[in-house]
C-alpha atoms as a PDB file:
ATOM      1  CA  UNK A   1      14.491   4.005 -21.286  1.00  0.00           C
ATOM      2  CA  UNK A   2      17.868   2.590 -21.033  1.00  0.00           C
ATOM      3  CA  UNK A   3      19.781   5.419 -21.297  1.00  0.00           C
ATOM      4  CA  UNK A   4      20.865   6.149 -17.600  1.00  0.00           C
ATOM      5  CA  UNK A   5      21.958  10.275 -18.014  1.00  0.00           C
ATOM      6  CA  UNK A   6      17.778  10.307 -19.409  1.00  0.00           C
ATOM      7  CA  UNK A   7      16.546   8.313 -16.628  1.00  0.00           C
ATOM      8  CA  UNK A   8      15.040  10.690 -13.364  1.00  0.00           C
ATOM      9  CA  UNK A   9      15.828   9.632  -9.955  1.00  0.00           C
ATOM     10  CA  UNK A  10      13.579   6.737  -8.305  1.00  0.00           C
ATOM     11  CA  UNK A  11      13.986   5.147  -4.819  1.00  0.00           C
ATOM     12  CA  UNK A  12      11.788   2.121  -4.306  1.00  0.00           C
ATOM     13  CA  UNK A  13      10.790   1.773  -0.093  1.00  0.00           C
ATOM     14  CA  UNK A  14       9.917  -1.720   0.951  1.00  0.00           C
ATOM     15  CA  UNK A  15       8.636  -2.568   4.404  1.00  0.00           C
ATOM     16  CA  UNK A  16       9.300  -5.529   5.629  1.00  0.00           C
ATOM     17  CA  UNK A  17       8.788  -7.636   9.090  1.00  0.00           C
ATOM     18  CA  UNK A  18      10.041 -10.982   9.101  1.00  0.00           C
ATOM     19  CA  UNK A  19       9.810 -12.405   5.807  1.00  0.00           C
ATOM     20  CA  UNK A  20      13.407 -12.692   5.183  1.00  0.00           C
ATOM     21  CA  UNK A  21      12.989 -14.666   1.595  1.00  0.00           C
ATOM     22  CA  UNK A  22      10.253 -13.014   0.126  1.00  0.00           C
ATOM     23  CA  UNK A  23      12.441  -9.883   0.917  1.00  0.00           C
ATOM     24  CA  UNK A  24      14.905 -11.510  -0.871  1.00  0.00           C
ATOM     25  CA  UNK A  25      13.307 -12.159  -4.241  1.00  0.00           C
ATOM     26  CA  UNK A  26      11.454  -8.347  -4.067  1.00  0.00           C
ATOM     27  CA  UNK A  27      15.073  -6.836  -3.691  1.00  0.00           C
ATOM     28  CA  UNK A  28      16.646  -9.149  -6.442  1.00  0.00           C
ATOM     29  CA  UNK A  29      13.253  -8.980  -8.809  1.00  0.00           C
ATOM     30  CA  UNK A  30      14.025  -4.688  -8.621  1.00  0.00           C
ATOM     31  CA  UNK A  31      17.716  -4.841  -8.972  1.00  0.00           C
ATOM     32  CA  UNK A  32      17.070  -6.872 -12.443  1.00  0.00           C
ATOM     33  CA  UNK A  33      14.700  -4.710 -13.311  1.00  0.00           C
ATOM     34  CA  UNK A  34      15.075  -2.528 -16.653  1.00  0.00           C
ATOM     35  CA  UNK A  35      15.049   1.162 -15.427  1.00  0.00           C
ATOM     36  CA  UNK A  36      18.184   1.336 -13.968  1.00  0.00           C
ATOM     37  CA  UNK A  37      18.220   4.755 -11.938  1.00  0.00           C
ATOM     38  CA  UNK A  38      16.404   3.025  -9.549  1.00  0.00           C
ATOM     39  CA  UNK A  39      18.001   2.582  -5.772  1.00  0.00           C
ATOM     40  CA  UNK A  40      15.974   0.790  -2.996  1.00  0.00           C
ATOM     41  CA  UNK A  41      14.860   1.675   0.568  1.00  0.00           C
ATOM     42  CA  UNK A  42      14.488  -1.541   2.773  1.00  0.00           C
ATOM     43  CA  UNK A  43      12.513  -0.203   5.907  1.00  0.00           C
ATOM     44  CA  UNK A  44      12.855  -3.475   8.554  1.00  0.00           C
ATOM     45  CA  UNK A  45      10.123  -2.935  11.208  1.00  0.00           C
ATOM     46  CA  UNK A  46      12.406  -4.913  13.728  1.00  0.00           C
ATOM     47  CA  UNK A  47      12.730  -8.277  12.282  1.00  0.00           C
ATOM     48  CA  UNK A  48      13.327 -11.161  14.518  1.00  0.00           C
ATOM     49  CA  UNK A  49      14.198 -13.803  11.633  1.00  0.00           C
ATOM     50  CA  UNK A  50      18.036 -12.686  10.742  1.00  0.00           C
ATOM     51  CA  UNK A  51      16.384 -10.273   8.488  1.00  0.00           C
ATOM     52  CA  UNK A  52      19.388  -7.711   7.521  1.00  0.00           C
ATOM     53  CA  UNK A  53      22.326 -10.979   7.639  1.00  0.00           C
ATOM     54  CA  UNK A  54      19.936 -12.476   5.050  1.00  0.00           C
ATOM     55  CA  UNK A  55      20.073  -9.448   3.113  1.00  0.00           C
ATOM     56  CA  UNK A  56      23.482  -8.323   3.491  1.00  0.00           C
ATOM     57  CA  UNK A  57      25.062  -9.163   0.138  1.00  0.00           C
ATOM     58  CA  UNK A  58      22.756  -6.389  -0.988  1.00  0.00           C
ATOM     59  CA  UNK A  59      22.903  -3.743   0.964  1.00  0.00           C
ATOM     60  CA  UNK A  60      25.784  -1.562   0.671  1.00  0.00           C
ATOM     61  CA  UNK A  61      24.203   1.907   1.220  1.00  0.00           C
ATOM     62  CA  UNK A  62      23.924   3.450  -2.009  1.00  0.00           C
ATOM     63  CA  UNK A  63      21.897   1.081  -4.150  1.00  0.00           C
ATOM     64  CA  UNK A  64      20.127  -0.943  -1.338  1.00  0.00           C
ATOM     65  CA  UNK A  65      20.410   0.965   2.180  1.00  0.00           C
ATOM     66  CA  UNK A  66      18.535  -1.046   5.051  1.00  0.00           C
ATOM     67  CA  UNK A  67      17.132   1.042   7.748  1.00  0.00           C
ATOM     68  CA  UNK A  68      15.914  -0.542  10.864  1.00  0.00           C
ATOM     69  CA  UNK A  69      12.621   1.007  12.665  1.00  0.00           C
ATOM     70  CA  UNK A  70      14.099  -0.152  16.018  1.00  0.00           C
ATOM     71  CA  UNK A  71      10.091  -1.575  16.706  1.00  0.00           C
ATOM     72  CA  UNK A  72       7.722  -3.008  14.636  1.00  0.00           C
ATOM     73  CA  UNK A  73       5.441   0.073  13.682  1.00  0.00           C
ATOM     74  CA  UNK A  74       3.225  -1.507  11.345  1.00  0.00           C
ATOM     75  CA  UNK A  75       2.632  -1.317   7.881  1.00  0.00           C
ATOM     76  CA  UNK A  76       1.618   2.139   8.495  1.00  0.00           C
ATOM     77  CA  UNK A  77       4.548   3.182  10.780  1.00  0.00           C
ATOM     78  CA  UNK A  78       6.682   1.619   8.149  1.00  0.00           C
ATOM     79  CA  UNK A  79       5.701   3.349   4.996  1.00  0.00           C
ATOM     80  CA  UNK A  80       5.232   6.967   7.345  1.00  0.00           C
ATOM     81  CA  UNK A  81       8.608   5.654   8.278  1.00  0.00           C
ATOM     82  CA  UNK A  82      10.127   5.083   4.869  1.00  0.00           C
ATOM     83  CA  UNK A  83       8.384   7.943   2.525  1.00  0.00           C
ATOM     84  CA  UNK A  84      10.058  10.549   5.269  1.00  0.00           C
ATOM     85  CA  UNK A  85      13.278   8.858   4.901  1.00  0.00           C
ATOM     86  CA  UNK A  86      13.327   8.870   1.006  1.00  0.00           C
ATOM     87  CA  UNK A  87      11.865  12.829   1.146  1.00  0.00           C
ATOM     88  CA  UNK A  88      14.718  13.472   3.080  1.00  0.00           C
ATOM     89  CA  UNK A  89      17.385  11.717   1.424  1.00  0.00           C
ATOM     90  CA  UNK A  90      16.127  13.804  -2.014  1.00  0.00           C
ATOM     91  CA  UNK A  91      14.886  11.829  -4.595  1.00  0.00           C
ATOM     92  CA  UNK A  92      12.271  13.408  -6.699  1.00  0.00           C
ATOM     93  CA  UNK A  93      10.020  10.038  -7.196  1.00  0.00           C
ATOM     94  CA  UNK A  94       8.834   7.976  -4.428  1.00  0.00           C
ATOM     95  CA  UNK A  95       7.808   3.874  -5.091  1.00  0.00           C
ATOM     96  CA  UNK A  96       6.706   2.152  -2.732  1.00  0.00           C
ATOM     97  CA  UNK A  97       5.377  -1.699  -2.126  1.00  0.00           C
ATOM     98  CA  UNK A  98       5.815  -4.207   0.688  1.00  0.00           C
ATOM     99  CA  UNK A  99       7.948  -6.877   0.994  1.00  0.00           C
ATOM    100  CA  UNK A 100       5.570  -9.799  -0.839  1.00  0.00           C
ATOM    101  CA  UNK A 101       5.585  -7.746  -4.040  1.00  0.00           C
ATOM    102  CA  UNK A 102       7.721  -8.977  -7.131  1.00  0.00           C
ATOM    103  CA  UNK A 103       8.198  -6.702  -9.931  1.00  0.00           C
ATOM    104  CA  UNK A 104       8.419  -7.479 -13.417  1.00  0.00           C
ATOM    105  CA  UNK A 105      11.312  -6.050 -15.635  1.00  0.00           C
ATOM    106  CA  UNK A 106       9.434  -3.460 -17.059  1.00  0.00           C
ATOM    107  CA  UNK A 107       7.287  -2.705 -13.994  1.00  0.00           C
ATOM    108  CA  UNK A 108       8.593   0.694 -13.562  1.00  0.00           C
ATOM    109  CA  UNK A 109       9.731   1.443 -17.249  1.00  0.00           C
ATOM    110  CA  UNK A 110       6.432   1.563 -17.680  1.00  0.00           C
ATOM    111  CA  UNK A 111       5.270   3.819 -14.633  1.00  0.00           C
ATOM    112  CA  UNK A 112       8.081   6.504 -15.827  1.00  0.00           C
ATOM    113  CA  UNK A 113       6.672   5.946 -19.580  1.00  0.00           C
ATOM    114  CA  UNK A 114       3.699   7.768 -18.133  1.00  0.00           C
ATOM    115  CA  UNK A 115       5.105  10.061 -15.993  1.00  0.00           C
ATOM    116  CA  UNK A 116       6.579  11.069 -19.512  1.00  0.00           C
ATOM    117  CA  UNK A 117       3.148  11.364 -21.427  1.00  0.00           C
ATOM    118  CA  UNK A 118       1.670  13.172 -18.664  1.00  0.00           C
ATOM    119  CA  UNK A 119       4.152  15.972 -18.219  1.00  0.00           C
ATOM    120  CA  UNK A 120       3.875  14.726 -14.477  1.00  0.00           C
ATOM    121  CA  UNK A 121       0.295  16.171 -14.144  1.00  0.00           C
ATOM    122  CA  UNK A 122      -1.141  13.195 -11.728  1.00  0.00           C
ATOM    123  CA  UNK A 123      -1.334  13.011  -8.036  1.00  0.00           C
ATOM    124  CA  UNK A 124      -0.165   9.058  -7.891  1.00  0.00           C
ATOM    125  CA  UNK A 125       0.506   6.097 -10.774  1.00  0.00           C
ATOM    126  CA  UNK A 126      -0.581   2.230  -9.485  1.00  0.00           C
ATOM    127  CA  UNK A 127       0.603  -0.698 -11.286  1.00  0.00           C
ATOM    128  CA  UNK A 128      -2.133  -3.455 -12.455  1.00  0.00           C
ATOM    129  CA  UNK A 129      -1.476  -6.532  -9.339  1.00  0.00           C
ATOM    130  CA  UNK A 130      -1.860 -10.097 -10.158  1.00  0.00           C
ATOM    131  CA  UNK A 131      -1.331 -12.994  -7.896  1.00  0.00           C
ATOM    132  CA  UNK A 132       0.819 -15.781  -8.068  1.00  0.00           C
ATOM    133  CA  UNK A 133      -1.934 -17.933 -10.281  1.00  0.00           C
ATOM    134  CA  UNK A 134      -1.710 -14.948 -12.526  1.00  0.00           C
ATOM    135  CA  UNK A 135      -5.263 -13.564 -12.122  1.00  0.00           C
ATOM    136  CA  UNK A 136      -6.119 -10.184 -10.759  1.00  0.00           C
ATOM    137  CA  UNK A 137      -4.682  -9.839  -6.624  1.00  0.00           C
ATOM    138  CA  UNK A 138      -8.569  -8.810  -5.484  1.00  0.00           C
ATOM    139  CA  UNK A 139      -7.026  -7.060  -2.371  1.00  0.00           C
ATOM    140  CA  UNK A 140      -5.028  -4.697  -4.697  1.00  0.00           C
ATOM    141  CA  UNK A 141      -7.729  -3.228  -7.042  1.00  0.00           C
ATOM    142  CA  UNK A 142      -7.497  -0.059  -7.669  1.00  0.00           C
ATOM    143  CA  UNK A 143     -10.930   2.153  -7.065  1.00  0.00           C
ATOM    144  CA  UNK A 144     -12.510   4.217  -9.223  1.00  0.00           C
ATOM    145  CA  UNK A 145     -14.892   5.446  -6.864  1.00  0.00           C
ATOM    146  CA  UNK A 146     -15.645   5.019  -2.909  1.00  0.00           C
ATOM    147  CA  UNK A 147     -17.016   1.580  -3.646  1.00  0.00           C
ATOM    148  CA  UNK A 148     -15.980   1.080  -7.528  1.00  0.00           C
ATOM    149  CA  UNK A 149     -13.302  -1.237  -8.255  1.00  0.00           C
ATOM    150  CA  UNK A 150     -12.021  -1.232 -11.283  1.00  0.00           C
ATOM    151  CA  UNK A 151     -12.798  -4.351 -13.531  1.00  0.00           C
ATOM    152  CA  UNK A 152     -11.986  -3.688 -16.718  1.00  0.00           C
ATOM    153  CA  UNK A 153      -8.236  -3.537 -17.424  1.00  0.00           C
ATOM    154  CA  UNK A 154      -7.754  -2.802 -21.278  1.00  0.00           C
ATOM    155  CA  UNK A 155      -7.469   0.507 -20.965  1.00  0.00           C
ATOM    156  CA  UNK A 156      -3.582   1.526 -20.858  1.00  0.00           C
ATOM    157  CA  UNK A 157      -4.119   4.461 -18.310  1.00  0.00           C
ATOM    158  CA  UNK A 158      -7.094   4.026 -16.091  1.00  0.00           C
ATOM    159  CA  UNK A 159      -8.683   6.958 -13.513  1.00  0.00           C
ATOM    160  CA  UNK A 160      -8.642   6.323 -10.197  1.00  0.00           C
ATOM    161  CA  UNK A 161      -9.448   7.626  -6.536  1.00  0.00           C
ATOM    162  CA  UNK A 162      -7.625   4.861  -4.166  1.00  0.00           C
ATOM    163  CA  UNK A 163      -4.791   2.090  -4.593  1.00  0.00           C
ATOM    164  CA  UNK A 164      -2.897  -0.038  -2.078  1.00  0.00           C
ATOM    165  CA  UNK A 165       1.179   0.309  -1.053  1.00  0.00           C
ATOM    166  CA  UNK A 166       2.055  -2.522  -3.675  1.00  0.00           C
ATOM    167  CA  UNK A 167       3.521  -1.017  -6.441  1.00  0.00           C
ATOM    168  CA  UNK A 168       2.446   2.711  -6.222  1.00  0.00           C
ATOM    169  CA  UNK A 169       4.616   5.629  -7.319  1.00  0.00           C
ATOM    170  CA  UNK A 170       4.306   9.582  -6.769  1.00  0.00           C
ATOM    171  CA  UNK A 171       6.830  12.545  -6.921  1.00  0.00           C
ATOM    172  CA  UNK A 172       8.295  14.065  -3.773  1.00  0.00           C
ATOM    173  CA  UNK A 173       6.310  17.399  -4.265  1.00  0.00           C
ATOM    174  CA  UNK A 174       2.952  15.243  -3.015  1.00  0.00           C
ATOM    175  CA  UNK A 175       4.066  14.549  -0.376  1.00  0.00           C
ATOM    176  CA  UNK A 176       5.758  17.639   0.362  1.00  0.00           C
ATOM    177  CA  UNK A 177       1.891  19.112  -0.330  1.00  0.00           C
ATOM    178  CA  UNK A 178      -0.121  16.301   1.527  1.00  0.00           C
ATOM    179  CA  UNK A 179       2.530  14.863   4.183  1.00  0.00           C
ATOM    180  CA  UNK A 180       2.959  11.586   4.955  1.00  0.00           C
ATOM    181  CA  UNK A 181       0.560   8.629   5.776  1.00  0.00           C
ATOM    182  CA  UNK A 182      -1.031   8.016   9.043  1.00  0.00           C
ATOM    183  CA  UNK A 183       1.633   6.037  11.396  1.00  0.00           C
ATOM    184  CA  UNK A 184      -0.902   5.696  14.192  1.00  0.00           C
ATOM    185  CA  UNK A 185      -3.454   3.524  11.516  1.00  0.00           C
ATOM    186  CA  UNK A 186      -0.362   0.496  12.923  1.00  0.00           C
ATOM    187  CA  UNK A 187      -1.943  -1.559  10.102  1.00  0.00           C
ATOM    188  CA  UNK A 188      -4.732  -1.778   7.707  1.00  0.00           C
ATOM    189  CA  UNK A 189      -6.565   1.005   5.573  1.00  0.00           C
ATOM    190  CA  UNK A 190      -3.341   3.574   5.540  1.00  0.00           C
ATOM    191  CA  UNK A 191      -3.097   2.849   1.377  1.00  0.00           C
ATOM    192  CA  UNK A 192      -6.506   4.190   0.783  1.00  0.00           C
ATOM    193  CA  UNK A 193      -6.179   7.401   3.077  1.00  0.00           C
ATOM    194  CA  UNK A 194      -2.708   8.299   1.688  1.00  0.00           C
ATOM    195  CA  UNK A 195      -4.106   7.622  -1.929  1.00  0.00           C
ATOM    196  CA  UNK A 196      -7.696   9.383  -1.424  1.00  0.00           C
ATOM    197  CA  UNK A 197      -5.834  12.527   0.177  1.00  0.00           C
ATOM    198  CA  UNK A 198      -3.803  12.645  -2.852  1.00  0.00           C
ATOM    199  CA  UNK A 199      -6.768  12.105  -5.393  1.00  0.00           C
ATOM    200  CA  UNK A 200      -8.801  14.511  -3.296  1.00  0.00           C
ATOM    201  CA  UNK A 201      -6.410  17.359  -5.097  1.00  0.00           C
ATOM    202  CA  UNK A 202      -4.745  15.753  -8.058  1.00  0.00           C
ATOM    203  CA  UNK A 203      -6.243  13.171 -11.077  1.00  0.00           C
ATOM    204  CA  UNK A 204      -4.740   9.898 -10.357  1.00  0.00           C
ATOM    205  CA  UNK A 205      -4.803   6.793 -12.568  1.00  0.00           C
ATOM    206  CA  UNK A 206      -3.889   2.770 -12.722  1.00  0.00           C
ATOM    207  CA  UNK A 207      -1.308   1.989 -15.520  1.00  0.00           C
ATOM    208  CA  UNK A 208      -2.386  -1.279 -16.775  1.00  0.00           C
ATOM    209  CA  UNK A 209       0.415  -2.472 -18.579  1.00  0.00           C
ATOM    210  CA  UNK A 210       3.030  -1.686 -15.463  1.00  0.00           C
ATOM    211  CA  UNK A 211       2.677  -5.177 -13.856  1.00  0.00           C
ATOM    212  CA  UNK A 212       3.876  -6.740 -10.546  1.00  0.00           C
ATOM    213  CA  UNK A 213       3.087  -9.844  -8.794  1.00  0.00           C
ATOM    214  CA  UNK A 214       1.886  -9.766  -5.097  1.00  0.00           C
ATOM    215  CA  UNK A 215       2.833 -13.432  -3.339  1.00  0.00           C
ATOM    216  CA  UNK A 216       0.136 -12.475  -0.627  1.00  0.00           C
ATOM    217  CA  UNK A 217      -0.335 -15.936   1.425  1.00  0.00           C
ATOM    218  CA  UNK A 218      -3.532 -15.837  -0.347  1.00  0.00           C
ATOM    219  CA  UNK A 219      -6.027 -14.253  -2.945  1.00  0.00           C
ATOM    220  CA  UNK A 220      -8.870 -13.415  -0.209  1.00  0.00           C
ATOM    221  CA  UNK A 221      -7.794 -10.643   1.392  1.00  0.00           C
ATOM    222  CA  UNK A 222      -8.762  -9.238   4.799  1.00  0.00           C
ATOM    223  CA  UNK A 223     -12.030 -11.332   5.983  1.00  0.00           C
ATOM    224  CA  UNK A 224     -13.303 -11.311   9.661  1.00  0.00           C
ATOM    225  CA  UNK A 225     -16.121 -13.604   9.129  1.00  0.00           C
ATOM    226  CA  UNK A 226     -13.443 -16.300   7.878  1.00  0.00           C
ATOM    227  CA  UNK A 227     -10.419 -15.540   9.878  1.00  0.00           C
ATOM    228  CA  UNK A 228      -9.049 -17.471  12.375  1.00  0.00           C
ATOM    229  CA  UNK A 229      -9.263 -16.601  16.124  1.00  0.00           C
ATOM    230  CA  UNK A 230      -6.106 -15.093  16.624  1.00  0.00           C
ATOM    231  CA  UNK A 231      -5.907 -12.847  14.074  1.00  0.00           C
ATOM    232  CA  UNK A 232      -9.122 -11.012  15.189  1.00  0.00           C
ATOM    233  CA  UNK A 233      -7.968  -8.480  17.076  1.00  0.00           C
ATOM    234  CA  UNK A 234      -6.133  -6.764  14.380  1.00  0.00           C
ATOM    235  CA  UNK A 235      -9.951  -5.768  12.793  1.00  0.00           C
ATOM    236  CA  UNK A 236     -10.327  -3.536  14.885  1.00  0.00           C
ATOM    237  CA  UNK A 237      -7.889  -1.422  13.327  1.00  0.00           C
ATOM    238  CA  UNK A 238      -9.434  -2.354   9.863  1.00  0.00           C
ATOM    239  CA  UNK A 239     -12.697  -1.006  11.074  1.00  0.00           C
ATOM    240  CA  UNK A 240     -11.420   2.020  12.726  1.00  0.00           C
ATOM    241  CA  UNK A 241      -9.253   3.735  10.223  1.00  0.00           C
ATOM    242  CA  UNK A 242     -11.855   2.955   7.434  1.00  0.00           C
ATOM    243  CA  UNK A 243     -14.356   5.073   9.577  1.00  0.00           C
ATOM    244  CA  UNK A 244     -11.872   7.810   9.534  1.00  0.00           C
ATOM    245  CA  UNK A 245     -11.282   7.138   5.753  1.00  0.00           C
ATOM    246  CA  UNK A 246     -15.299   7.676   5.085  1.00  0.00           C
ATOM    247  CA  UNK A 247     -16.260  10.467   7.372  1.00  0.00           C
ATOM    248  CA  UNK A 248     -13.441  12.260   4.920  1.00  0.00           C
ATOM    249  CA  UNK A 249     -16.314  11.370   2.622  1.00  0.00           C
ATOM    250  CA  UNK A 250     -19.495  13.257   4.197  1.00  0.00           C
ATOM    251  CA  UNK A 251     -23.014  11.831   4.827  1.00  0.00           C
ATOM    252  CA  UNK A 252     -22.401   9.555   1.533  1.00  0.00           C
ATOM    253  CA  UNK A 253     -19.440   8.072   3.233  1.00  0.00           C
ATOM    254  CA  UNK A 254     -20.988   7.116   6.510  1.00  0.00           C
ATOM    255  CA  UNK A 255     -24.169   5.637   4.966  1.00  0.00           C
ATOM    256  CA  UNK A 256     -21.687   3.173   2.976  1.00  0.00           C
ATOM    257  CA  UNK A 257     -19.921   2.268   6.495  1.00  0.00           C
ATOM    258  CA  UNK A 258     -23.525   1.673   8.464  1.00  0.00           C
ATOM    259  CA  UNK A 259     -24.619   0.198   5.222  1.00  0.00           C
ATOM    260  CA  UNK A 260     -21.431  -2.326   5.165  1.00  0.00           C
ATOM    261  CA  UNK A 261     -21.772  -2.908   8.746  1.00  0.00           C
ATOM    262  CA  UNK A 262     -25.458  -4.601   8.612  1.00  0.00           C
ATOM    263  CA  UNK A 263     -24.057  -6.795   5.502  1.00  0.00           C
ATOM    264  CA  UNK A 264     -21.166  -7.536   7.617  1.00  0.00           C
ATOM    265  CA  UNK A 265     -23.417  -8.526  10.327  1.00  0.00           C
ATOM    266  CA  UNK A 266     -25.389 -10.771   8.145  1.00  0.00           C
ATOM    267  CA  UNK A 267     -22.577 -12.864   7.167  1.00  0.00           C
ATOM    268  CA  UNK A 268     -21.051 -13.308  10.567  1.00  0.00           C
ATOM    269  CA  UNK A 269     -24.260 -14.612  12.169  1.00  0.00           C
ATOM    270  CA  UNK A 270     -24.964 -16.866   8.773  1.00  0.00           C
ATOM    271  CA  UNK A 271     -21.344 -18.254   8.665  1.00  0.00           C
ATOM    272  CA  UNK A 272     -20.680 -21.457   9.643  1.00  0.00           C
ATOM    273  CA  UNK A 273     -18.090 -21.002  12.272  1.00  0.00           C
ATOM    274  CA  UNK A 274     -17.873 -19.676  16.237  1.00  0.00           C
ATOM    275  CA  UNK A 275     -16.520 -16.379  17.735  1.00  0.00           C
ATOM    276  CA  UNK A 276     -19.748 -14.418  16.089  1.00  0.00           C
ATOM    277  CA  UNK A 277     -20.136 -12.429  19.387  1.00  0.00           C
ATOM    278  CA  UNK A 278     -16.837 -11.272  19.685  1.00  0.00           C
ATOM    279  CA  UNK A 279     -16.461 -10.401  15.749  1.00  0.00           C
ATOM    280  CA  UNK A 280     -19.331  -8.277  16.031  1.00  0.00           C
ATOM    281  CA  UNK A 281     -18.244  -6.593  18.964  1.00  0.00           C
ATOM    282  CA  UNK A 282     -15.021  -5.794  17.427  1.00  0.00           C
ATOM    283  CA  UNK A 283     -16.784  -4.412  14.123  1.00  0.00           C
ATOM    284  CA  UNK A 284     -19.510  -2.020  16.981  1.00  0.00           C
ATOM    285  CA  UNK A 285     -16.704  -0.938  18.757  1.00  0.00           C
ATOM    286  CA  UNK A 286     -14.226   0.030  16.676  1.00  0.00           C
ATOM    287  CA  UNK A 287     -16.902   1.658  14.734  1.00  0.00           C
ATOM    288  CA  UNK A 288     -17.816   3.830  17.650  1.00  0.00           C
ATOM    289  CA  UNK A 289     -13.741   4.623  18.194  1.00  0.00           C
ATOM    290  CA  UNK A 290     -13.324   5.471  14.830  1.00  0.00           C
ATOM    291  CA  UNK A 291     -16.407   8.168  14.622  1.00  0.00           C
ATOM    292  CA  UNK A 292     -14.032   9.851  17.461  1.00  0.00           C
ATOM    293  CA  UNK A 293     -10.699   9.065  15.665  1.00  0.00           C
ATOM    294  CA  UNK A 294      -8.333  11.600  14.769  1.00  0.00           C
ATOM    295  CA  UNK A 295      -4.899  11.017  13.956  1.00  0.00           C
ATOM    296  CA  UNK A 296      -2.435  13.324  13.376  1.00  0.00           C
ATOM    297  CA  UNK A 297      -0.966  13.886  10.067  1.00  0.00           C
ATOM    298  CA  UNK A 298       2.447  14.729  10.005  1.00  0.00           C
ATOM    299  CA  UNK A 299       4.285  17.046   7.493  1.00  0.00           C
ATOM    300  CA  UNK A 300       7.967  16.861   5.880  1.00  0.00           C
END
């Protein structure tokens, strides 16, 4: 796929906040990259760090364009943000990952490799995450069902019902059919709502050999019986939106939150560490907001 004239039309949106070198490597990583009709949407959610003087050798509005939010919106805001931009600026495919995610040469040769052999009959492709040790990222696995990751990844095209914001491409048209994803989530569970409303009307699938690399601080992913003090707060827009995600889902859905809650439960008051009040008073309250919940979902 090296023939420009052949290649279709991709922008790639990137959120960032504040992460200024990691930004730097993700921009660099898709300019390198093999498929070459590819130009790149940096959405800055109001960096404080020098963000866009950091960047600037890049950015020169047709290639890279940089778009400041004006205030941080959160991952959510950002990528509601960002898809509407790229919508509007017309490009037919939409890629989007945050600013921690590295992509390999081939990363989205491969995505529009199956775009090809599918005639573009899918709601969304997801690219196979590792993390920087190599392994699988576990807070990127793809789901085939409400609660079944995928595990087995020798399979070259892989169903699937949800996928996270690293590395995740679909065409304009969705989102011209399902609008954009929930800005007032702020952060946390946004991925699995845009992905499940898309797989809720078209088959969607994990392309295993399309590979990126997600430099996530670490390979744990979101934990409130392990996380420190001050980040505990921001559960209770973890709990909340996933609520809103499984009521989506009917009677099965809610069992699986009540069901997660009492294992949740479990672990705080076994853990070995303080502020088990508080965490689960964050996880019975924001369940109880959540059950009330209802964001708006806007359309292009």
């Amino acid at each position: 796929m090296n023939n420009n004239k052949s290649e279709k039309k991709v922008i790639a949106v990137v959120v960032t906040y504040n992460r200024k070198e990691l930004l730097k490597e993700c921009i660099e990583a898709l300019i390198n990259q093999n498929y070459k009709s590819c130009n790149i949407l940096i959405v800055d959610n109001n960096s404080t760090d020098g963000t866009r003087e950091h960047i600037s050798k890049y950015v020169d509005g047709k290639k890279v364009i940089y778009d400041n939010t004006g205030k941080n919106l959160g991952g959510a805001g950002g990528f509601n943000y960002g898809v509407k931009k790229a919508y509007e600026l017309g490009y037919d495919y939409i890629w989007i990952m945050d600013d921690d995610c590295i992509v390999h040469k081939d990363s989205l040769e491969k995505l529009m490799i199956e775009d090809e052999n599918l005639q573009g009959n899918y709601g969304f492709l997801s690219s196979k995450v590792l993390w920087k040790d190599g392994n699988i990222c576990k807070m990127n696995r793809q789901r085939k069902s409400m609660v079944g990751f995928v595990r087995d990844f020798k399979e070259d095209i892989i169903p699937i019902e949800m996928a996270t914001f690293v590395s995740l491409l679909f065409k304009a048209s969705v989102v011209k059919e399902v609008g954009l994803p929930i800005k007032d989530f702020f952060i946390w569970t946004d991925d699995l709502e845009y992905t499940r409303r898309i797989s809720l009307k078209y088959k969607c699938y994990l392309v295993s050999n399309s590979i990126v690399t997600h430099k996530s601080k670490d390979n744990n992913g979101a934990n409130i019986v392990k996380d420190s003090p001050d980040r505990l707060e921001r559960y209770k827009y973890a709990y909340r939106n996933e609520v809103y995600l499984y009521r989506r889902e009917g009677i099965k859905g809610m069992l699986y939150v009540h069901l997660r809650n009492i294992y949740t439960y479990l672990r705080i008051l076994f853990a070995n560490n303080e502020n088990k009040i508080k965490k689960i008073n964050i996880v019975n309250q924001s369940t109880k907001e959540g059950k009330k919940f209802n964001p708006k979902i806007e359309k292009v």
